[in-house]
Structure formats: structure tokens, C-alpha cells
C-alpha atoms as a PDB file:
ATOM      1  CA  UNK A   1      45.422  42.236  45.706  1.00  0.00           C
ATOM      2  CA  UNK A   2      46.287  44.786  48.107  1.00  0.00           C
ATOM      3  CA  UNK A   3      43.462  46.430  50.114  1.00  0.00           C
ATOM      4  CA  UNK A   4      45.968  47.272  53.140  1.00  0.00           C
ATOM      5  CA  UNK A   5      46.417  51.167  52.736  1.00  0.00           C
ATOM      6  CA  UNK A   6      50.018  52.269  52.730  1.00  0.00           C
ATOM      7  CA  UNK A   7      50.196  55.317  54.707  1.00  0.00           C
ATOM      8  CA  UNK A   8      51.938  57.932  52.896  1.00  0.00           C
ATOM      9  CA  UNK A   9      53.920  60.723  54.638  1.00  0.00           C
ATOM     10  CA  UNK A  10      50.852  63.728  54.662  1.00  0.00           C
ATOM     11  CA  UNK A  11      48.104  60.727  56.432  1.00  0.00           C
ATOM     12  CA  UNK A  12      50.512  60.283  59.213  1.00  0.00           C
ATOM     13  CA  UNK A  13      51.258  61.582  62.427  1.00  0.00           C
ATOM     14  CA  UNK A  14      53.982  64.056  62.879  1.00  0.00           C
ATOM     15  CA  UNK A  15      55.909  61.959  65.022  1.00  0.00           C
ATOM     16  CA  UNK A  16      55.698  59.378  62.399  1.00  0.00           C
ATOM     17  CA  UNK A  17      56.136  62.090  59.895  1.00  0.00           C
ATOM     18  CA  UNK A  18      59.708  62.820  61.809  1.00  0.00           C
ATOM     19  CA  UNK A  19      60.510  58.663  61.348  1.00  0.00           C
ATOM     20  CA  UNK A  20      59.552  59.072  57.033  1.00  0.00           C
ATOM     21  CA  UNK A  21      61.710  61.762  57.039  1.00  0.00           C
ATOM     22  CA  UNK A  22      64.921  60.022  58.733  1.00  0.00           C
ATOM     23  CA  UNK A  23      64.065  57.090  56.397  1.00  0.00           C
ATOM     24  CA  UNK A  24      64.037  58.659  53.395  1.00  0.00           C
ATOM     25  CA  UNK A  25      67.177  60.483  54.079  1.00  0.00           C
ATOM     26  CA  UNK A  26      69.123  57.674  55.118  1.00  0.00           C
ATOM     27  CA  UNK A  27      67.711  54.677  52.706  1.00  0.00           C
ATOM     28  CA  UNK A  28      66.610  56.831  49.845  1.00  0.00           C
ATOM     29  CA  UNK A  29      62.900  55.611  50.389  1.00  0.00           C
ATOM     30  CA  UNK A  30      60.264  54.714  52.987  1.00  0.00           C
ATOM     31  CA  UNK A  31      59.766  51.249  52.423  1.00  0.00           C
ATOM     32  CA  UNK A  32      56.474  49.879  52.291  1.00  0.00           C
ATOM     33  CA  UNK A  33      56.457  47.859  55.224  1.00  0.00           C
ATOM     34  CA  UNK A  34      57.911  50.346  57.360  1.00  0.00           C
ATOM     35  CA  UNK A  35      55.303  52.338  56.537  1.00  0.00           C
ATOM     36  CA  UNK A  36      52.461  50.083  57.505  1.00  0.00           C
ATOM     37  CA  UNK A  37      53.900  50.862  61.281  1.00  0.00           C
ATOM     38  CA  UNK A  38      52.852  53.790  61.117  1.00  0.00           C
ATOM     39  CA  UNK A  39      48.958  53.263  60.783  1.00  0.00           C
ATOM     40  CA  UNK A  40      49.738  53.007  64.905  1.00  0.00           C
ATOM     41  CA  UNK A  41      51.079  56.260  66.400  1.00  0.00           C
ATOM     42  CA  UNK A  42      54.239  54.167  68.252  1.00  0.00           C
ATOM     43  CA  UNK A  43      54.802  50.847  66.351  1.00  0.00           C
ATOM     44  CA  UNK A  44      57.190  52.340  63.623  1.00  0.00           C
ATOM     45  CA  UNK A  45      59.391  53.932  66.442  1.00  0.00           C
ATOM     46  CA  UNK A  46      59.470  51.490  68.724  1.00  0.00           C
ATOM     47  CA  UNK A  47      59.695  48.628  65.936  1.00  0.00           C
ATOM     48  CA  UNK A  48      62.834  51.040  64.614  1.00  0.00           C
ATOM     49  CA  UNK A  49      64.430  50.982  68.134  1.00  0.00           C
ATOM     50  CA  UNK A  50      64.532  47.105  68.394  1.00  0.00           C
ATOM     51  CA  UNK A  51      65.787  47.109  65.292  1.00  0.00           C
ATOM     52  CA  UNK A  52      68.816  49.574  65.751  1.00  0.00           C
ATOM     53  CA  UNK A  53      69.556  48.765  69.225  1.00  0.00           C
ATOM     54  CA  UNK A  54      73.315  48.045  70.161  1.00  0.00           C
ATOM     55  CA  UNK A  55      74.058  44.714  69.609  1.00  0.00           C
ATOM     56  CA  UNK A  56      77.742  42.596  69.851  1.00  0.00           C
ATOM     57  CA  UNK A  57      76.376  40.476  66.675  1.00  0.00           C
ATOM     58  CA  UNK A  58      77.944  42.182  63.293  1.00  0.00           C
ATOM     59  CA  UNK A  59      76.274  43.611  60.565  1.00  0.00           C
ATOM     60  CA  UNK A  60      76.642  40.092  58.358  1.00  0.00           C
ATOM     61  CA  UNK A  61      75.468  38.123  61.237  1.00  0.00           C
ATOM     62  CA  UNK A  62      72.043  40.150  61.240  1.00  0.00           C
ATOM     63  CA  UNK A  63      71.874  39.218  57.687  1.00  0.00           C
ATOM     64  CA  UNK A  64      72.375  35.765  58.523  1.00  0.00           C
ATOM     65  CA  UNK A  65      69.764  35.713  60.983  1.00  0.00           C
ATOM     66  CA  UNK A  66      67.215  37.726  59.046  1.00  0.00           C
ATOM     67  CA  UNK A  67      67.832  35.742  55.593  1.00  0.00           C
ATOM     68  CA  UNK A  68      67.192  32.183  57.534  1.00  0.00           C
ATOM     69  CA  UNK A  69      63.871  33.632  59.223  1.00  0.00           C
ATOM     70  CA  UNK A  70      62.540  35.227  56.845  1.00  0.00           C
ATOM     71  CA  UNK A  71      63.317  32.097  54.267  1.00  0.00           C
ATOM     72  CA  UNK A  72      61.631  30.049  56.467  1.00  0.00           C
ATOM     73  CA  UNK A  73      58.596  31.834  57.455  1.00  0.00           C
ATOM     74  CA  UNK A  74      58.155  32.808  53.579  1.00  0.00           C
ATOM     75  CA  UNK A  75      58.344  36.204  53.568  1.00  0.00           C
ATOM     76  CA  UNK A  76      58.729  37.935  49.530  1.00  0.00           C
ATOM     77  CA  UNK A  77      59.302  40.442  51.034  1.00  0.00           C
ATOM     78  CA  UNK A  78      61.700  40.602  54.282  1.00  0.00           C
ATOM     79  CA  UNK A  79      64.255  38.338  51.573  1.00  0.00           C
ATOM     80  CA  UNK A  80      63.977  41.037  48.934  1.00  0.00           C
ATOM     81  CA  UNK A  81      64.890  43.618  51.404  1.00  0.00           C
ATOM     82  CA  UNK A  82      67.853  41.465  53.282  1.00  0.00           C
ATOM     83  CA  UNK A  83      68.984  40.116  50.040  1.00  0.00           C
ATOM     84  CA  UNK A  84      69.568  43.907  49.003  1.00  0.00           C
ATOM     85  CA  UNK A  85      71.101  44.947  52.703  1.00  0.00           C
ATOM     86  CA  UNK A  86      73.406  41.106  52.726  1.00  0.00           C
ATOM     87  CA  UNK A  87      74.877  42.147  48.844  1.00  0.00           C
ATOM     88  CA  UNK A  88      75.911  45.856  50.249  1.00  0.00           C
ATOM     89  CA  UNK A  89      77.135  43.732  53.316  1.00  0.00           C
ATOM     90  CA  UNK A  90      79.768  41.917  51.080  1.00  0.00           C
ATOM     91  CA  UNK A  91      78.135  38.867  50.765  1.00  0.00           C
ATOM     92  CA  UNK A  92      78.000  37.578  46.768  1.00  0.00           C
ATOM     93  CA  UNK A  93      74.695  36.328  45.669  1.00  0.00           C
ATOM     94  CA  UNK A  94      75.566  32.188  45.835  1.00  0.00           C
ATOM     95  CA  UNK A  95      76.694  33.161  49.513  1.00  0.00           C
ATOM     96  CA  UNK A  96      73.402  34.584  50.191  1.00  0.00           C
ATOM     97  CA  UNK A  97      71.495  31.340  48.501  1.00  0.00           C
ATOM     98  CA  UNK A  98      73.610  29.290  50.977  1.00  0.00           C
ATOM     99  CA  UNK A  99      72.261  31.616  53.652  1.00  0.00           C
ATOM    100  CA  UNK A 100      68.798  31.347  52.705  1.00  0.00           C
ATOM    101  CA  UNK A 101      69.430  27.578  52.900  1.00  0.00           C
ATOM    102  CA  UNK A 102      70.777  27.361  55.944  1.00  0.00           C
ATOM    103  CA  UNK A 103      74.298  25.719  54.421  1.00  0.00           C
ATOM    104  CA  UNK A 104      76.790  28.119  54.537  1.00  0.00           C
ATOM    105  CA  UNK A 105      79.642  26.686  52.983  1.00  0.00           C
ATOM    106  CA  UNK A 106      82.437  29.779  53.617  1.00  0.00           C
ATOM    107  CA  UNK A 107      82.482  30.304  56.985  1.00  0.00           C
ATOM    108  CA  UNK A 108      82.155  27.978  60.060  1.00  0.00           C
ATOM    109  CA  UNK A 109      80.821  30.513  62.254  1.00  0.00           C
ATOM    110  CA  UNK A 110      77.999  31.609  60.112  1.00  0.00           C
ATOM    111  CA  UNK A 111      77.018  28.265  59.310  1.00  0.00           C
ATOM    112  CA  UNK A 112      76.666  27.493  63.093  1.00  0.00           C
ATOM    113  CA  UNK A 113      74.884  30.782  63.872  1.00  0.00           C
ATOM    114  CA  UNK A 114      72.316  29.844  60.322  1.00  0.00           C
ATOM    115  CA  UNK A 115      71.850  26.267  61.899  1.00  0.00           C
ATOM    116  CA  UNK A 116      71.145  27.500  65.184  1.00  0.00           C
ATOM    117  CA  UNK A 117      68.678  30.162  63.868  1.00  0.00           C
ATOM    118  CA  UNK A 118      66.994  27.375  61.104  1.00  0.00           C
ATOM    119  CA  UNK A 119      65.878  25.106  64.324  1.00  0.00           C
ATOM    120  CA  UNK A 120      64.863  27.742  66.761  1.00  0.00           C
ATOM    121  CA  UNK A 121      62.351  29.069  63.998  1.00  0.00           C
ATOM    122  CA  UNK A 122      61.313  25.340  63.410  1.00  0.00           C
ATOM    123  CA  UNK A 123      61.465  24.119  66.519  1.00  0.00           C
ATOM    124  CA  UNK A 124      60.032  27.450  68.604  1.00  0.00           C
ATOM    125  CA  UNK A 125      63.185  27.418  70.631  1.00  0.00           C
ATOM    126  CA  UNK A 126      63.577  24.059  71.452  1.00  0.00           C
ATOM    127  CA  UNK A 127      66.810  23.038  69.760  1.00  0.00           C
ATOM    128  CA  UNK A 128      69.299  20.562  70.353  1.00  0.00           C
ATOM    129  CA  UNK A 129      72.190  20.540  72.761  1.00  0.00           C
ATOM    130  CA  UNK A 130      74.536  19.823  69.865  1.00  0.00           C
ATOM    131  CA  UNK A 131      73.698  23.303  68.125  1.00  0.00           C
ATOM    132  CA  UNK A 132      73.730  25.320  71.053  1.00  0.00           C
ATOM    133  CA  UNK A 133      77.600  23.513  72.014  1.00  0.00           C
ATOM    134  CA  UNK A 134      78.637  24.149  68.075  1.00  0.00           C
ATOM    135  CA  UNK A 135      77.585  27.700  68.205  1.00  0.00           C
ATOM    136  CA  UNK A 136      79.376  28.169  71.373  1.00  0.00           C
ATOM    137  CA  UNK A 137      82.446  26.383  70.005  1.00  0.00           C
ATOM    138  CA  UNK A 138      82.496  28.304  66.613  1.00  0.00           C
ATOM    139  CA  UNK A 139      82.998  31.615  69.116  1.00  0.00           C
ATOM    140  CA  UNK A 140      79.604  32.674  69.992  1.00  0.00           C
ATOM    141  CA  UNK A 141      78.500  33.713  73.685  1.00  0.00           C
ATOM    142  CA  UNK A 142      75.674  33.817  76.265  1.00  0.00           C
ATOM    143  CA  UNK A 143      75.059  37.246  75.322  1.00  0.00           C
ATOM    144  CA  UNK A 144      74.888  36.166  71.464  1.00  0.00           C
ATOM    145  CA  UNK A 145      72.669  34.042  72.361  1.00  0.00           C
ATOM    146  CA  UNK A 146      70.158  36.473  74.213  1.00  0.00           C
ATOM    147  CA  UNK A 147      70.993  38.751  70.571  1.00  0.00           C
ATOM    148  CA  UNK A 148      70.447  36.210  68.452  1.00  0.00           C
ATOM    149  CA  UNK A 149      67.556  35.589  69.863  1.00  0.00           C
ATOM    150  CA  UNK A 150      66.254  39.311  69.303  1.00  0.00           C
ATOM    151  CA  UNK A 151      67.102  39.669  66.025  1.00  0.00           C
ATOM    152  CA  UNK A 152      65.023  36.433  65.162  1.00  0.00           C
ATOM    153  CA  UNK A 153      61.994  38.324  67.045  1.00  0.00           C
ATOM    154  CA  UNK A 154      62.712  41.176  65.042  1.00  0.00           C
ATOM    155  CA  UNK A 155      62.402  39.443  62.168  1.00  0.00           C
ATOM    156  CA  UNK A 156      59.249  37.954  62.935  1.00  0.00           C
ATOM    157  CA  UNK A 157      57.510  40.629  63.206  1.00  0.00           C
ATOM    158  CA  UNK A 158      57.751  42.243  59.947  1.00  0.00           C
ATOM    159  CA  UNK A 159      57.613  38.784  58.456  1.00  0.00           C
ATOM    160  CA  UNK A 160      54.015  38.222  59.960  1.00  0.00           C
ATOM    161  CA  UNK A 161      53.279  42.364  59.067  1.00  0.00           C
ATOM    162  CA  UNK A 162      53.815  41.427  55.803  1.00  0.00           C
ATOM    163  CA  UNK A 163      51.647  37.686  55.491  1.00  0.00           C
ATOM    164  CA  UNK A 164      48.939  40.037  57.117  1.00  0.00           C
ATOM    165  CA  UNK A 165      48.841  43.161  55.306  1.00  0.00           C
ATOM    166  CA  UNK A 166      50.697  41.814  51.509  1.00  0.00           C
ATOM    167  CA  UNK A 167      51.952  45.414  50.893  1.00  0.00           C
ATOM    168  CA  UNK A 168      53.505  45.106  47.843  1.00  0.00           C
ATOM    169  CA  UNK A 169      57.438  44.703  47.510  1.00  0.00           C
ATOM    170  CA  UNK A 170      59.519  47.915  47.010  1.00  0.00           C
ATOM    171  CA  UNK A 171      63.242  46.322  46.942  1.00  0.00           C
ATOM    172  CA  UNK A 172      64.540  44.214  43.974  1.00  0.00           C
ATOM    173  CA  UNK A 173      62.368  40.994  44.214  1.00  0.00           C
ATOM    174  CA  UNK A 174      64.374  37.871  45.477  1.00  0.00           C
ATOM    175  CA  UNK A 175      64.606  34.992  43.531  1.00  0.00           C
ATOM    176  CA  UNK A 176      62.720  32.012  44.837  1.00  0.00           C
ATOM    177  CA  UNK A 177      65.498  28.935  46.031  1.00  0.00           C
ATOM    178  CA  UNK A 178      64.210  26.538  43.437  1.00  0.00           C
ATOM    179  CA  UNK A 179      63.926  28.923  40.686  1.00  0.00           C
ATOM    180  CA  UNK A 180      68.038  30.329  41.730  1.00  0.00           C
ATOM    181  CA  UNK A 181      69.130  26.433  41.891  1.00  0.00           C
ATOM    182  CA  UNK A 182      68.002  25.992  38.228  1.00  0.00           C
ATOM    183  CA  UNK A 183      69.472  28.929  37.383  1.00  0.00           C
END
């Protein structure tokens, strides 16, 4: 049960009220967990700058990033929301499953970048040499790196927002990875 309020538009500030509005018009929506941000008078707009900061890594590789984290730190629903953002990304929905897993079958580079991003969420950014040399050798940089890196911070934080506050899920629910591999 959910006993974290969701602040709606009118209970906020009108800074905040300024960030619903931009929302809205370009998602359609303010989605629940963006909305918990703004119970504080700066997290939504600072969370929304990290977030839409210039970046060298494309618009797939954030999906990469943010499917893999958010798969492994459980998180309903960061997946439902990327698996939404990866399909009007281009990717099909057994490419996103091999995402989620970390076993990216149709392209090299993402399947590096997925790898990289599986053991620096398990192993709290101690990961071996031989990841770090196949993600540089699949293309990747220094910078990347540093962006990759961001992006898996990024993700973090909503995924613990949402283990802490269990707002309830406003995107198309993902399926779970067992229940899709029996499908």
C-alpha cells in the first residue's frame, strides 16, 4: 500500500508547478515518480538537469544503461518507464529482454557497454580490467566512461526513490524476465 503522497500540481511550489507543466506538455503526463521530487522545492529540477544534461552517449545507449540498472536493483517501476522510452527508441521487445539481461545479442557495442554497466552495479565500481579494455575496444572513450558512469547514478536515484516511497506505476507495467522467458 501506498501511504507516500503524490504531490499533485495545485500542493506544489510554483517553481515546481513550472517543471509539471513542461512535463505534461512534453510526455503527455507527470509521472508519478517525478512527482515525488517535488515534495522538496529543488530535487525535481535539479534531478531533471542531470538527467537532460549533454552527453556524447546516444539516446539507445541511455536505455541500455538505465534497463541494466534498474533490472538489477529491481525497480517495477524505472523498467516500465525505460521499457516504454527503449520501444520508441527502436529497440523491439526481445532486444529489450536481452538488455534487461545483460546479453545483448545484436550489437557488440551495446553488449560491452550492458556488461560493463551489469558489474559496476554489482561490483560498486570495481570491475575487471577485461570489461573496461572490451568497452574501450568496441569504440567507447574516457569520456564515456565518466557518462556512463552518470547515467548509472542517475538511475539510481529514482530506482532507490521508488523502493522508498512505492508510488504506484503510471507507464505500461514491464513484464518480469522469468515470466517474458516463458512466454
Amino acid at each position: 500500500m501506498n501511504t507516500f503522497p503524490i504531490p499533485q500540481r495545485e500542493n506544489v511550489s510554483p517553481a515546481n508547478q513550472a517543471i509539471f507543466d513542461g512535463i505534461k506538455k512534453s510526455v503527455g503526463f507527470v509521472p508519478n515518480l517525478y512527482a515525488i521530487f517535488a515534495h522538496s522545492e529543488n530535487a525535481l529540477g535539479n534531478y531533471l538537469n542531470l538527467q537532460s544534461g549533454k552527453s556524447t552517449l546516444r539516446a539507445k545507449e541511455k536505455e541500455v544503461i538505465s534497463l541494466v540498472v534498474s533490472q538489477l536493483n529491481n525497480c517495477e517501476y524505472c523498467l516500465s518507464a525505460h521499457t516504454a522510452i527503449a520501444r520508441l527508441n527502436g529497440f523491439s521487445d526481445e532486444q529489450i529482454l536481452q538488455i534487461r539481461r545483460a546479453e545483448i545479442s545484436f550489437d557488440r557495442k551495446l553488449d560491452a557497454l550492458a556488461k560493463l554497466v551489469k558489474a559496476i552495479v554489482e561490483e560498486r565500481g570495481f570491475v575487471r580490467d577485461e570489461l573496461l579494455q572490451n568497452f574501450y575496444f568496441e569504440g567507447y572513450t574516457e569520456a564515456s566512461l565518466v557518462e556512463t558512469t552518470v547515467v548509472v547514478g542517475d538511475k539510481v536515484i529514482t530506482n532507490y526513490l521508488h523502493a522508498l516511497t512505492k508510488v504506484p506505476v503510471d507507464w505500461p507495467v514491464a513484464p518480469k524476465l522469468d515470466e517474458a522467458a516463458a512466454a
